[in-house]
PDB file of N, CA and C in Angstrom:
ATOM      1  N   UNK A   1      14.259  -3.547  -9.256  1.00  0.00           N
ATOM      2  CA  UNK A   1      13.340  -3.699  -8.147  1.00  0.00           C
ATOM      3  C   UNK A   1      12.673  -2.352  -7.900  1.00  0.00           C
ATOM      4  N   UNK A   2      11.135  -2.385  -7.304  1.00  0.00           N
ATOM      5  CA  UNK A   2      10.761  -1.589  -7.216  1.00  0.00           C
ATOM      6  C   UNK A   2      10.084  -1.202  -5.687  1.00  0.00           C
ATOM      7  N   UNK A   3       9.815   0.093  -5.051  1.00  0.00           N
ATOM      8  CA  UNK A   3       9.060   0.458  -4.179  1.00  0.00           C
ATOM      9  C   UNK A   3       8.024   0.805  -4.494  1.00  0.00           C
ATOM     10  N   UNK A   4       6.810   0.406  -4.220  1.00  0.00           N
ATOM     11  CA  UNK A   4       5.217   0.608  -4.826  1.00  0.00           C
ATOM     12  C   UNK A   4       4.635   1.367  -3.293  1.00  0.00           C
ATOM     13  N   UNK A   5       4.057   2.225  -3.712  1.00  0.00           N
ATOM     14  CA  UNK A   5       3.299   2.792  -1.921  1.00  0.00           C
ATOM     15  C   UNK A   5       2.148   3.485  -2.548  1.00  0.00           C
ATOM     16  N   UNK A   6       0.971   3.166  -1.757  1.00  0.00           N
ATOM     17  CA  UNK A   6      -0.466   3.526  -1.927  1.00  0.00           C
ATOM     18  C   UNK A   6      -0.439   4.302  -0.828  1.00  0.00           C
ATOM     19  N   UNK A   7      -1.051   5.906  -1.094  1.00  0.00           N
ATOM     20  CA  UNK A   7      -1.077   6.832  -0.360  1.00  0.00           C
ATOM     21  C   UNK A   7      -2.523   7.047   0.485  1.00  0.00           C
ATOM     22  N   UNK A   8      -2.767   7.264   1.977  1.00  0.00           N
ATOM     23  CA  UNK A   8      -4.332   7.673   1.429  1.00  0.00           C
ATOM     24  C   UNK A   8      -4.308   8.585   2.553  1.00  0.00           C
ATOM     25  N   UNK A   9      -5.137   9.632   2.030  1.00  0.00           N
ATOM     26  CA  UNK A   9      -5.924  10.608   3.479  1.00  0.00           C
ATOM     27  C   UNK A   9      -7.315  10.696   3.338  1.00  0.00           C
ATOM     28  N   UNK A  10      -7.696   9.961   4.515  1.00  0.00           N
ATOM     29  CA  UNK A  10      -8.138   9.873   5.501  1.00  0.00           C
ATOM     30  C   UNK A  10      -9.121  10.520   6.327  1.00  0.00           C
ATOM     31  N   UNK A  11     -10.250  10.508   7.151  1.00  0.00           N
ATOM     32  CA  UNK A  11     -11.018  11.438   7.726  1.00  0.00           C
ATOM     33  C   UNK A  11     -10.248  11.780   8.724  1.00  0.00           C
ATOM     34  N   UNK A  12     -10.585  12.602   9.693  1.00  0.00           N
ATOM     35  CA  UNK A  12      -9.930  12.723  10.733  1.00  0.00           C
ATOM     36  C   UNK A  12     -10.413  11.700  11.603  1.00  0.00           C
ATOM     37  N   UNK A  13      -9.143  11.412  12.451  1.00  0.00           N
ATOM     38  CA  UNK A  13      -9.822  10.266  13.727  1.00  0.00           C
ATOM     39  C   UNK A  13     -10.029   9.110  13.147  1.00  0.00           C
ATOM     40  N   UNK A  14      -9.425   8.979  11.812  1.00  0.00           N
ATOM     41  CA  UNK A  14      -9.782   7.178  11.554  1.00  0.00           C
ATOM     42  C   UNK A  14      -8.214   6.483  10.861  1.00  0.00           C
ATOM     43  N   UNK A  15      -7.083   7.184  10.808  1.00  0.00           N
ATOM     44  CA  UNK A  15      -6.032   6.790  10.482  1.00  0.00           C
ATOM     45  C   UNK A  15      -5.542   5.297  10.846  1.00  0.00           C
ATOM     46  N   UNK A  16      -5.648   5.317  12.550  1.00  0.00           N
ATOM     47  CA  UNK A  16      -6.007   3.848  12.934  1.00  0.00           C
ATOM     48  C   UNK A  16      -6.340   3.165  12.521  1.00  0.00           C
ATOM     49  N   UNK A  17      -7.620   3.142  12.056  1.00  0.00           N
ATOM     50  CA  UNK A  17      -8.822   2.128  11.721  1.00  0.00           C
ATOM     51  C   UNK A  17      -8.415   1.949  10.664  1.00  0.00           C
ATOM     52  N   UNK A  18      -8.083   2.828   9.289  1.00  0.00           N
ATOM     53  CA  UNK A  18      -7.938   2.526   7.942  1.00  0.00           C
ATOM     54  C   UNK A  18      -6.736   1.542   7.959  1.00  0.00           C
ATOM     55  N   UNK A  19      -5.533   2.152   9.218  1.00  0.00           N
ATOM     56  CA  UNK A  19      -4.389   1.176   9.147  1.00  0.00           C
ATOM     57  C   UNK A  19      -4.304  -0.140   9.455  1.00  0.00           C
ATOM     58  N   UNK A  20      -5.167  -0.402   9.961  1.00  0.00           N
ATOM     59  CA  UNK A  20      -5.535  -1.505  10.677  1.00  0.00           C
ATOM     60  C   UNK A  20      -6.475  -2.748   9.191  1.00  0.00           C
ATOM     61  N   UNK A  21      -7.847  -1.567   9.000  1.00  0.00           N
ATOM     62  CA  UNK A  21      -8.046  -2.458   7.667  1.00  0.00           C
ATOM     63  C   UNK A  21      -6.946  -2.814   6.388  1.00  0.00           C
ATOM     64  N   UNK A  22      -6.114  -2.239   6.004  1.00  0.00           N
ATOM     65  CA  UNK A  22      -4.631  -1.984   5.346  1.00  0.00           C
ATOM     66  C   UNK A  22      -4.320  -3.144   5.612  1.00  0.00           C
ATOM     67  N   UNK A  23      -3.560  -3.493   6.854  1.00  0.00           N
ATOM     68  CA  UNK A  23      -2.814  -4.522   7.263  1.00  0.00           C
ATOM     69  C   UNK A  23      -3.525  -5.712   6.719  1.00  0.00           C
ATOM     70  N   UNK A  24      -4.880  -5.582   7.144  1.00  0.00           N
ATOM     71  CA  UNK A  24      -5.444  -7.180   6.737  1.00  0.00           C
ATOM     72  C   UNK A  24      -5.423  -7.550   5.483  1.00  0.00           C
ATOM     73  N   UNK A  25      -5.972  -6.413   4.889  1.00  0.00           N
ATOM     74  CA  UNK A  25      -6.023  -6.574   3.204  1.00  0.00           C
ATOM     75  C   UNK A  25      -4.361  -6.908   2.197  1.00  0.00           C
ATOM     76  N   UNK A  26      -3.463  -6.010   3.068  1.00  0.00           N
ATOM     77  CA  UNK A  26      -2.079  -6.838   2.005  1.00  0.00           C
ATOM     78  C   UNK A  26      -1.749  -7.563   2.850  1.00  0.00           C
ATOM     79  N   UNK A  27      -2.197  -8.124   4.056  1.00  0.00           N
ATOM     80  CA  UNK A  27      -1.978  -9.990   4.353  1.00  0.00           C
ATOM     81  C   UNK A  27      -2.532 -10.479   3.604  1.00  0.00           C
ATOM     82  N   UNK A  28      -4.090 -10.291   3.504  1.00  0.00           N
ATOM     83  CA  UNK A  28      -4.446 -11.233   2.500  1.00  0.00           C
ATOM     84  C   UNK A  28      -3.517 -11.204   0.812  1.00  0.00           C
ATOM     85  N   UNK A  29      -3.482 -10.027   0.395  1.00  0.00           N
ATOM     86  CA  UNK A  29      -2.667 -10.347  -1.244  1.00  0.00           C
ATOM     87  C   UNK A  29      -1.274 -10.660  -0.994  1.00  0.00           C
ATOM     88  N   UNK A  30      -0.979 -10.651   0.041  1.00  0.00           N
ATOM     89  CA  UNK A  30       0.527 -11.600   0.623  1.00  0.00           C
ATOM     90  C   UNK A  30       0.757 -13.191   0.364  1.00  0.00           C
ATOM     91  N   UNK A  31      -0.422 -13.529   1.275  1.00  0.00           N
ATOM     92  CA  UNK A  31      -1.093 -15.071   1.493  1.00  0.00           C
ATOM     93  C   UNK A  31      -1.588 -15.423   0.147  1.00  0.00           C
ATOM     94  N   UNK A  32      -2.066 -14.766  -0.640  1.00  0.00           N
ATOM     95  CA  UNK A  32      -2.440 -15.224  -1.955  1.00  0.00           C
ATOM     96  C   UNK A  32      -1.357 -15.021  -2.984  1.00  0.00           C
ATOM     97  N   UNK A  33      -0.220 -14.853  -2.628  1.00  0.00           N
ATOM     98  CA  UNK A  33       1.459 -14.649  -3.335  1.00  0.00           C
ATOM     99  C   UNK A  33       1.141 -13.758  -4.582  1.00  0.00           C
ATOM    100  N   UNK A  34       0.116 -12.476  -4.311  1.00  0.00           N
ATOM    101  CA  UNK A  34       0.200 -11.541  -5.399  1.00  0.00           C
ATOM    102  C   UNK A  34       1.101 -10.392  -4.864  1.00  0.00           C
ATOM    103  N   UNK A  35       1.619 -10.548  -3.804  1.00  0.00           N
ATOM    104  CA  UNK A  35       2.636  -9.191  -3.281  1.00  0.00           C
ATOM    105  C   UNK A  35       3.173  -9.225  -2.247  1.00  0.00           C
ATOM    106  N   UNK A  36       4.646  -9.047  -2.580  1.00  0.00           N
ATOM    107  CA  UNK A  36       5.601  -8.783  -0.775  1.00  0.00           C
ATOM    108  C   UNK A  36       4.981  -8.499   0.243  1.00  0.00           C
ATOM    109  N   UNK A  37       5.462  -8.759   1.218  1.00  0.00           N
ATOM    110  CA  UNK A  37       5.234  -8.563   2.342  1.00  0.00           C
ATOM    111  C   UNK A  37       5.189  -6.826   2.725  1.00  0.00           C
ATOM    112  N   UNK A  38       3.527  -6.270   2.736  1.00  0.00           N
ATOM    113  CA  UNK A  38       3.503  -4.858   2.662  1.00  0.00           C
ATOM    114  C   UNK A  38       3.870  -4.632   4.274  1.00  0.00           C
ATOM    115  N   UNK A  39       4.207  -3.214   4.648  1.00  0.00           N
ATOM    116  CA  UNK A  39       4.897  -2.612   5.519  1.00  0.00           C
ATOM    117  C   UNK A  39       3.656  -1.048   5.579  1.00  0.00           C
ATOM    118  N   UNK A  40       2.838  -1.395   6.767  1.00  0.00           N
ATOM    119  CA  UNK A  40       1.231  -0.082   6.952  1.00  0.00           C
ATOM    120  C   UNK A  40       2.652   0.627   8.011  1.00  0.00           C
ATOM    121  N   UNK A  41       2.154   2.392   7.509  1.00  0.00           N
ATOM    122  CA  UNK A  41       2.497   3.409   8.432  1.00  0.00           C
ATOM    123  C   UNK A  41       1.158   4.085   8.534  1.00  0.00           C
ATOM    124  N   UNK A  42       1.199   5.182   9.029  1.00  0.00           N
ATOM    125  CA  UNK A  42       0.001   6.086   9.251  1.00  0.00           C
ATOM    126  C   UNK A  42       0.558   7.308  10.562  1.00  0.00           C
ATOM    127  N   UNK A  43      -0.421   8.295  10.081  1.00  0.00           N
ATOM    128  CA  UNK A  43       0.371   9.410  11.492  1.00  0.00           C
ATOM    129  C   UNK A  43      -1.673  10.002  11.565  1.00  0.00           C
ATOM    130  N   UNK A  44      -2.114   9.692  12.870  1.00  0.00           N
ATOM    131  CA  UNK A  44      -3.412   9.951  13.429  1.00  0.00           C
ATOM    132  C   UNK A  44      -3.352  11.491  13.817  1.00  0.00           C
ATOM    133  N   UNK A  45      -2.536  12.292  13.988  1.00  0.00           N
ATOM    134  CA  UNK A  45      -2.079  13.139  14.296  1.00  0.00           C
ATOM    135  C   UNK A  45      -1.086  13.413  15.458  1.00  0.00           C
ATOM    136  N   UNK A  46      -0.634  12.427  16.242  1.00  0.00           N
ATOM    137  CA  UNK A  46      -0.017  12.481  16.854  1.00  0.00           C
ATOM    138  C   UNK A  46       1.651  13.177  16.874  1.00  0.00           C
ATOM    139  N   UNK A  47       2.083  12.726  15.648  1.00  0.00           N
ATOM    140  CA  UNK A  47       3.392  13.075  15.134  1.00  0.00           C
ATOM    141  C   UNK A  47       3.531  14.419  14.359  1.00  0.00           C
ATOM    142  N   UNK A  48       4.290  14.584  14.093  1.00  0.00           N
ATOM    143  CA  UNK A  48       4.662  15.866  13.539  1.00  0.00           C
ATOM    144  C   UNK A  48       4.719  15.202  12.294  1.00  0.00           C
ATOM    145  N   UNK A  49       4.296  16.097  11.076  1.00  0.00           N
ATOM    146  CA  UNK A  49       4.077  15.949   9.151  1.00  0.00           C
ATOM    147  C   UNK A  49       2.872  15.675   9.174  1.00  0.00           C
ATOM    148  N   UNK A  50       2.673  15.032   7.880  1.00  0.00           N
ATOM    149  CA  UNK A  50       1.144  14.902   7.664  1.00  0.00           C
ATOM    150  C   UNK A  50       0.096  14.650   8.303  1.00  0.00           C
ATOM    151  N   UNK A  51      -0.786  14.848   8.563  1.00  0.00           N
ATOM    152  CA  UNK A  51      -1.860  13.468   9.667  1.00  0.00           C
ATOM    153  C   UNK A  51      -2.450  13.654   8.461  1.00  0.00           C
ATOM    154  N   UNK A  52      -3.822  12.711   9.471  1.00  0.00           N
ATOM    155  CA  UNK A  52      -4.232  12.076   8.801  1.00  0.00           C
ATOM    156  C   UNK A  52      -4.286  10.998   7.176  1.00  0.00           C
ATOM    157  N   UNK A  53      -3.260  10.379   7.630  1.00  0.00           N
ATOM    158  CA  UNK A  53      -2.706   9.967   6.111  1.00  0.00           C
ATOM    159  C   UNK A  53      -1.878   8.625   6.263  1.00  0.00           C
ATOM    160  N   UNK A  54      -2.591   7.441   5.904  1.00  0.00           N
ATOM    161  CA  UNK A  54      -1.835   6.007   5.930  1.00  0.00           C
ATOM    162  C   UNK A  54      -0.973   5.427   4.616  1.00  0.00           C
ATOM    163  N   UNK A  55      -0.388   4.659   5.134  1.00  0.00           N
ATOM    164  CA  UNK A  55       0.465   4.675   3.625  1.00  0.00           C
ATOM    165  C   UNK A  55       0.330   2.444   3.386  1.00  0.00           C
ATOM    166  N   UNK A  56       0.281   2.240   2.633  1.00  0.00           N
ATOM    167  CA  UNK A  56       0.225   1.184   2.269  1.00  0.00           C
ATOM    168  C   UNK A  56       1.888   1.014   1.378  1.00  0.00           C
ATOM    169  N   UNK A  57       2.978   0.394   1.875  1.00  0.00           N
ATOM    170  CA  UNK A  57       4.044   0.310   0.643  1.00  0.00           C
ATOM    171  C   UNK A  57       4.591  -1.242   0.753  1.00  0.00           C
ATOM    172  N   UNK A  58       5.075  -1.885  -0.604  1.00  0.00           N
ATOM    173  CA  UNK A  58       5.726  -3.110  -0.655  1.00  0.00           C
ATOM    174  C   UNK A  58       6.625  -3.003  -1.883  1.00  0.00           C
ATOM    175  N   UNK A  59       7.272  -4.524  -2.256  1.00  0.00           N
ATOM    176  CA  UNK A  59       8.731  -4.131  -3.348  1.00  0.00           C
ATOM    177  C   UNK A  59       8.277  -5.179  -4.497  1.00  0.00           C
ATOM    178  N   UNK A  60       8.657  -4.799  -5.557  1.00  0.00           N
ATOM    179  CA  UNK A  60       7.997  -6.155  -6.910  1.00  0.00           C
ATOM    180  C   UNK A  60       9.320  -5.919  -7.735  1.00  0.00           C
ATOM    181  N   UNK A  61       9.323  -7.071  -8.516  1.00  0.00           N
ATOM    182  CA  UNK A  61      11.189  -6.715  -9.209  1.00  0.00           C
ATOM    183  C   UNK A  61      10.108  -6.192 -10.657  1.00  0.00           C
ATOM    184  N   UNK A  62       8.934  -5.944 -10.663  1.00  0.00           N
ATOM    185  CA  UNK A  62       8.278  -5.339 -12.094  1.00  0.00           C
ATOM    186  C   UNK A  62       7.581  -4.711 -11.533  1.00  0.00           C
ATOM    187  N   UNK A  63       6.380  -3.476 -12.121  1.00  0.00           N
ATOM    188  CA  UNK A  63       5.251  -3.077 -11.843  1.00  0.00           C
ATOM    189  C   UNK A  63       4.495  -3.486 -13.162  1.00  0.00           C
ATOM    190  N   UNK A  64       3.462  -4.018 -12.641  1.00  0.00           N
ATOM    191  CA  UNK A  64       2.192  -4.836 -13.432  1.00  0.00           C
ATOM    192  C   UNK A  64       1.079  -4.138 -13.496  1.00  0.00           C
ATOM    193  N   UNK A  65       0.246  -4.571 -13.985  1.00  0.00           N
ATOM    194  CA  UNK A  65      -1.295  -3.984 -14.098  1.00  0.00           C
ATOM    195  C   UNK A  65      -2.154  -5.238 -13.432  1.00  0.00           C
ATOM    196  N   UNK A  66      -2.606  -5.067 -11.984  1.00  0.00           N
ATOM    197  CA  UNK A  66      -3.435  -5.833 -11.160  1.00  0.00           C
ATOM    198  C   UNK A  66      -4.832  -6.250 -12.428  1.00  0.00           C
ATOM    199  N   UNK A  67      -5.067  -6.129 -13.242  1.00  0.00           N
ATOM    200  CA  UNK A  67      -5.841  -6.758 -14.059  1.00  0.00           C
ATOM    201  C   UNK A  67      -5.590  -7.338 -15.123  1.00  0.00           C
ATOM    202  N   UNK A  68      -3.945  -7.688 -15.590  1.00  0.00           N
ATOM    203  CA  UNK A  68      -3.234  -8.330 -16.268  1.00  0.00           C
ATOM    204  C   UNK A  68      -3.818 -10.223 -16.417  1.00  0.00           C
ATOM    205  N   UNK A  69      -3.758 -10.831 -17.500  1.00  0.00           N
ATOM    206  CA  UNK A  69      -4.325 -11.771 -17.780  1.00  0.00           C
ATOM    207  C   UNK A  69      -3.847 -12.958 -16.617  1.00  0.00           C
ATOM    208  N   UNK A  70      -4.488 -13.774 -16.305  1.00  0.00           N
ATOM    209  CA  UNK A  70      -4.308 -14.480 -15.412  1.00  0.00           C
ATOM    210  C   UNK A  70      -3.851 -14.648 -13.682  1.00  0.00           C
ATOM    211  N   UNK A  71      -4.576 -13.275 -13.078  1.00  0.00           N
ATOM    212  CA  UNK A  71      -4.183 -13.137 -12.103  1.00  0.00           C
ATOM    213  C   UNK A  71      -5.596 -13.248 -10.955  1.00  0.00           C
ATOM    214  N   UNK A  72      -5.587 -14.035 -10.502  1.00  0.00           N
ATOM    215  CA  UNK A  72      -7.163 -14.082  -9.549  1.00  0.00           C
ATOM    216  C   UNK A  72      -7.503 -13.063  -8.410  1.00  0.00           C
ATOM    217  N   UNK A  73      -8.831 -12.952  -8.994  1.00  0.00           N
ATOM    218  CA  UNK A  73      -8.950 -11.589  -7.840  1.00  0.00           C
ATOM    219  C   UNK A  73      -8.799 -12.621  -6.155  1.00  0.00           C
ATOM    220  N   UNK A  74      -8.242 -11.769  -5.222  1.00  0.00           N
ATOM    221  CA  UNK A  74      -8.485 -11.960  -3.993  1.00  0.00           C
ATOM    222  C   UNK A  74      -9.498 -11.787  -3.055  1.00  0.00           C
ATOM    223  N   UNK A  75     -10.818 -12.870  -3.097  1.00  0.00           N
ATOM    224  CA  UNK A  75     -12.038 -12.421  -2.169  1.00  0.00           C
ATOM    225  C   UNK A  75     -11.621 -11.818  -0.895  1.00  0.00           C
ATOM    226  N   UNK A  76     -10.625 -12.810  -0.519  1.00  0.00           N
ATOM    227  CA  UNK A  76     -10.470 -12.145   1.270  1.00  0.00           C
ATOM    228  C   UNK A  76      -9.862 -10.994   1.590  1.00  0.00           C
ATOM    229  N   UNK A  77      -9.817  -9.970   0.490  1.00  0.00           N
ATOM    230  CA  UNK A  77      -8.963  -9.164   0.349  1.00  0.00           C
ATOM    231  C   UNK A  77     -10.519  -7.848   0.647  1.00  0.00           C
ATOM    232  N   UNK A  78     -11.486  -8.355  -0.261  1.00  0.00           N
ATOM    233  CA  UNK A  78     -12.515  -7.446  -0.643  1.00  0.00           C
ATOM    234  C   UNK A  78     -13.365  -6.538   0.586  1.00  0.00           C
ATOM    235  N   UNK A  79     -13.372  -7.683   1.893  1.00  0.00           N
ATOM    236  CA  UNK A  79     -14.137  -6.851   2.455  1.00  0.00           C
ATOM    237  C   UNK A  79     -13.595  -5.603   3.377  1.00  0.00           C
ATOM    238  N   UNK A  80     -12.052  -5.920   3.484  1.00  0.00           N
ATOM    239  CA  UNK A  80     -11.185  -4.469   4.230  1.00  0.00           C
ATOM    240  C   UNK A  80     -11.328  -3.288   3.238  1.00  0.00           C
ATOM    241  N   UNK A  81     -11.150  -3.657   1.870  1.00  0.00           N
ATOM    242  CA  UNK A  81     -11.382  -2.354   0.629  1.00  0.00           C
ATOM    243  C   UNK A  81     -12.711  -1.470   1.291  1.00  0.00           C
ATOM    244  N   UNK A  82     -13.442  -2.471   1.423  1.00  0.00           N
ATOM    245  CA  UNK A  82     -14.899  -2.297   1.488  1.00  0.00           C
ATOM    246  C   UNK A  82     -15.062  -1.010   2.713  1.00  0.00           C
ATOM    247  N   UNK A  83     -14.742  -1.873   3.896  1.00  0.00           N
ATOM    248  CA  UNK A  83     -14.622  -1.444   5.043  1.00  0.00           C
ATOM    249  C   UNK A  83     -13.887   0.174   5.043  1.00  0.00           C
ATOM    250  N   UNK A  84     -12.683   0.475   4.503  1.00  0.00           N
ATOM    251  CA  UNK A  84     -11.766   1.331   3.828  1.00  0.00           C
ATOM    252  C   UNK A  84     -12.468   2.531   3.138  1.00  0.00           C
ATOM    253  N   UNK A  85     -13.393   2.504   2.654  1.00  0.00           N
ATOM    254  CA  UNK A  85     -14.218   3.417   1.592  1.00  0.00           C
ATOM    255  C   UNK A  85     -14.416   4.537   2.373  1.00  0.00           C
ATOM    256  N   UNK A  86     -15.494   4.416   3.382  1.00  0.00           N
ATOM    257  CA  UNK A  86     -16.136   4.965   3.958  1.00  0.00           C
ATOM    258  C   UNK A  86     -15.149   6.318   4.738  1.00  0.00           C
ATOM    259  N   UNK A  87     -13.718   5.557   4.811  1.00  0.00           N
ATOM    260  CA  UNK A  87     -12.923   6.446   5.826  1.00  0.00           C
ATOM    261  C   UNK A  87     -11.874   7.655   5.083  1.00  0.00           C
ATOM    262  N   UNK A  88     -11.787   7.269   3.410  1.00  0.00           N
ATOM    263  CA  UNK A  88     -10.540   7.677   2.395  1.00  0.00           C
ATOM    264  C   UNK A  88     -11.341   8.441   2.042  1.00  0.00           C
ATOM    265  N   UNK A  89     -10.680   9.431   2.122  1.00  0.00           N
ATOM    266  CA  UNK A  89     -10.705  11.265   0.970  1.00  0.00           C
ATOM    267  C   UNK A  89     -10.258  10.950  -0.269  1.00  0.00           C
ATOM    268  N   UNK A  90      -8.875  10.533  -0.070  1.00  0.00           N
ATOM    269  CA  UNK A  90      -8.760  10.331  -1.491  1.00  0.00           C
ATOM    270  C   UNK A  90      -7.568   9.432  -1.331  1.00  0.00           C
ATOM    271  N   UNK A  91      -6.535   9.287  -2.496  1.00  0.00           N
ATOM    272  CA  UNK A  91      -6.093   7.992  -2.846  1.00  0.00           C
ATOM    273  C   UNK A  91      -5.143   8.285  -4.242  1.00  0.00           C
ATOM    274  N   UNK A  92      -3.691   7.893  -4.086  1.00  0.00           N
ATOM    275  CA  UNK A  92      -2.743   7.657  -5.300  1.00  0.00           C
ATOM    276  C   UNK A  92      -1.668   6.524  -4.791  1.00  0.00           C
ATOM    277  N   UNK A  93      -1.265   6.621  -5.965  1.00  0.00           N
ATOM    278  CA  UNK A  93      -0.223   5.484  -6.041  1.00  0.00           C
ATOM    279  C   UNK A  93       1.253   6.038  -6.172  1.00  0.00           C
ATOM    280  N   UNK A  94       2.182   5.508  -5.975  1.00  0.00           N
ATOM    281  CA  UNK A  94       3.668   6.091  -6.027  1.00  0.00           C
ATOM    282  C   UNK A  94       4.353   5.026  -6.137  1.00  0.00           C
ATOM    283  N   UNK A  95       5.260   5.151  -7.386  1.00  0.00           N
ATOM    284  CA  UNK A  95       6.950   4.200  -7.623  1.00  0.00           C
ATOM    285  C   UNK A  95       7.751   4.962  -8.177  1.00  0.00           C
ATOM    286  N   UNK A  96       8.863   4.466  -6.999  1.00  0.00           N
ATOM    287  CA  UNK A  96      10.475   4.605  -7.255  1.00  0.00           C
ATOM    288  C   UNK A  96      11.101   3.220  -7.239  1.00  0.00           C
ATOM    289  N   UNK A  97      11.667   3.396  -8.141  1.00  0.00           N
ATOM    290  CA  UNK A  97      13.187   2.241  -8.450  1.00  0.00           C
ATOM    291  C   UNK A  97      14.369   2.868  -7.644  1.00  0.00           C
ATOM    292  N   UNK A  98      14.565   1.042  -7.082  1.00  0.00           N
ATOM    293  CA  UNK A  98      15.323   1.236  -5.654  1.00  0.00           C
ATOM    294  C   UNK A  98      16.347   1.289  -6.837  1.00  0.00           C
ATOM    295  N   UNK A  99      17.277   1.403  -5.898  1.00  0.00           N
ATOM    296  CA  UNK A  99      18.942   1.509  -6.394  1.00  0.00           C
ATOM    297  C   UNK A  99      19.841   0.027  -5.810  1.00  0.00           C
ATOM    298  N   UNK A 100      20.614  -0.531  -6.454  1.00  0.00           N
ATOM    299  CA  UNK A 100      21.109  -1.583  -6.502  1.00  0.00           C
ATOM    300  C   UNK A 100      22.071  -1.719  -7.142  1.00  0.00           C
ATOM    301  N   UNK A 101      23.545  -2.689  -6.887  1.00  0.00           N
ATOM    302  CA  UNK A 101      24.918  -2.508  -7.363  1.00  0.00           C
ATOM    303  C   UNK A 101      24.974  -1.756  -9.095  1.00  0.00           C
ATOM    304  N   UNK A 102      23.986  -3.177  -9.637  1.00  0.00           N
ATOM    305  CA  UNK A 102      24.205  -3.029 -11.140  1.00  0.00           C
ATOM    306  C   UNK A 102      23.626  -1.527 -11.764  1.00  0.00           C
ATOM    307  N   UNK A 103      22.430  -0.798 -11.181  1.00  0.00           N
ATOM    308  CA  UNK A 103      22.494   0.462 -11.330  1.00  0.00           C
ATOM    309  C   UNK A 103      23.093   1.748 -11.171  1.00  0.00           C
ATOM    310  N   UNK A 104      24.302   1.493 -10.141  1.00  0.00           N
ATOM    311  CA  UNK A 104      24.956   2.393  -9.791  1.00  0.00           C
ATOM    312  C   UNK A 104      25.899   2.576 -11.056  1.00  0.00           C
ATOM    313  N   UNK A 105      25.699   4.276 -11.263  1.00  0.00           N
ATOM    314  CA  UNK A 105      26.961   4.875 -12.254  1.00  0.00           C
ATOM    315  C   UNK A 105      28.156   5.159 -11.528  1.00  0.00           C
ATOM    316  N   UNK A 106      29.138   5.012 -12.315  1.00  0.00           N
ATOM    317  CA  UNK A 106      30.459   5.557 -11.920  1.00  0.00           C
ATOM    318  C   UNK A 106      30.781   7.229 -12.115  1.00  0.00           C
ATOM    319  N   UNK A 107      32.006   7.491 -11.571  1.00  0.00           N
ATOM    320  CA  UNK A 107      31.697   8.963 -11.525  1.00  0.00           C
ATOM    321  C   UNK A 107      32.307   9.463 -13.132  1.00  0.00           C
TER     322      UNK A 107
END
């Protein structure tokens, strides 16, 4: 199993807003059963660590290539991307493999 998290920063003053478009967009690839149930953070600056910087993360027992044969794009997905552009500096991706009985070594 895996943890997948899409990183992004952000203008200033729009962490909100991007988190907010976030949410809608992996409801929609939720609702269209291309991905777990994603989990939006973000820090506007309020908190102490990063600001400006939302995080998009969910769990897949594989990591795939979203353009792999037979997978339909999600229209209702398109116009939060859209919406999203305008506010992202920039943008990566991050996976770690969770840990689970059968992976655990002995000492």
């Amino acid at each position: 199993m895996y943890v997948i998290r899409r990183v992004y920063d952000v203008k200033p003053g729009s962490a909100r807003k991007v988190a907010s478009l976030m949410q809608q967009q992996g409801d929609a690839y939720t609702a269209a059963g291309q991905r777990s149930k994603v989990t939006i953070y973000f820090n506007g600056g309020t908190l102490p660590g990063d600001t400006n910087r939302v995080y998009m993360q969910w769990t897949d027992a594989t990591i795939d290539s979203p353009y792999r044969e037979g997978v339909p794009s999600v229209p209702e997905a398109a116009p939060f991307g859209a919406q999203m552009r305008e506010h992202v500096i920039s943008n990566r991706i991050e996976f770690f493999e969770m840990m689970i009985p059968e992976k655990m070594q002995a000492d």
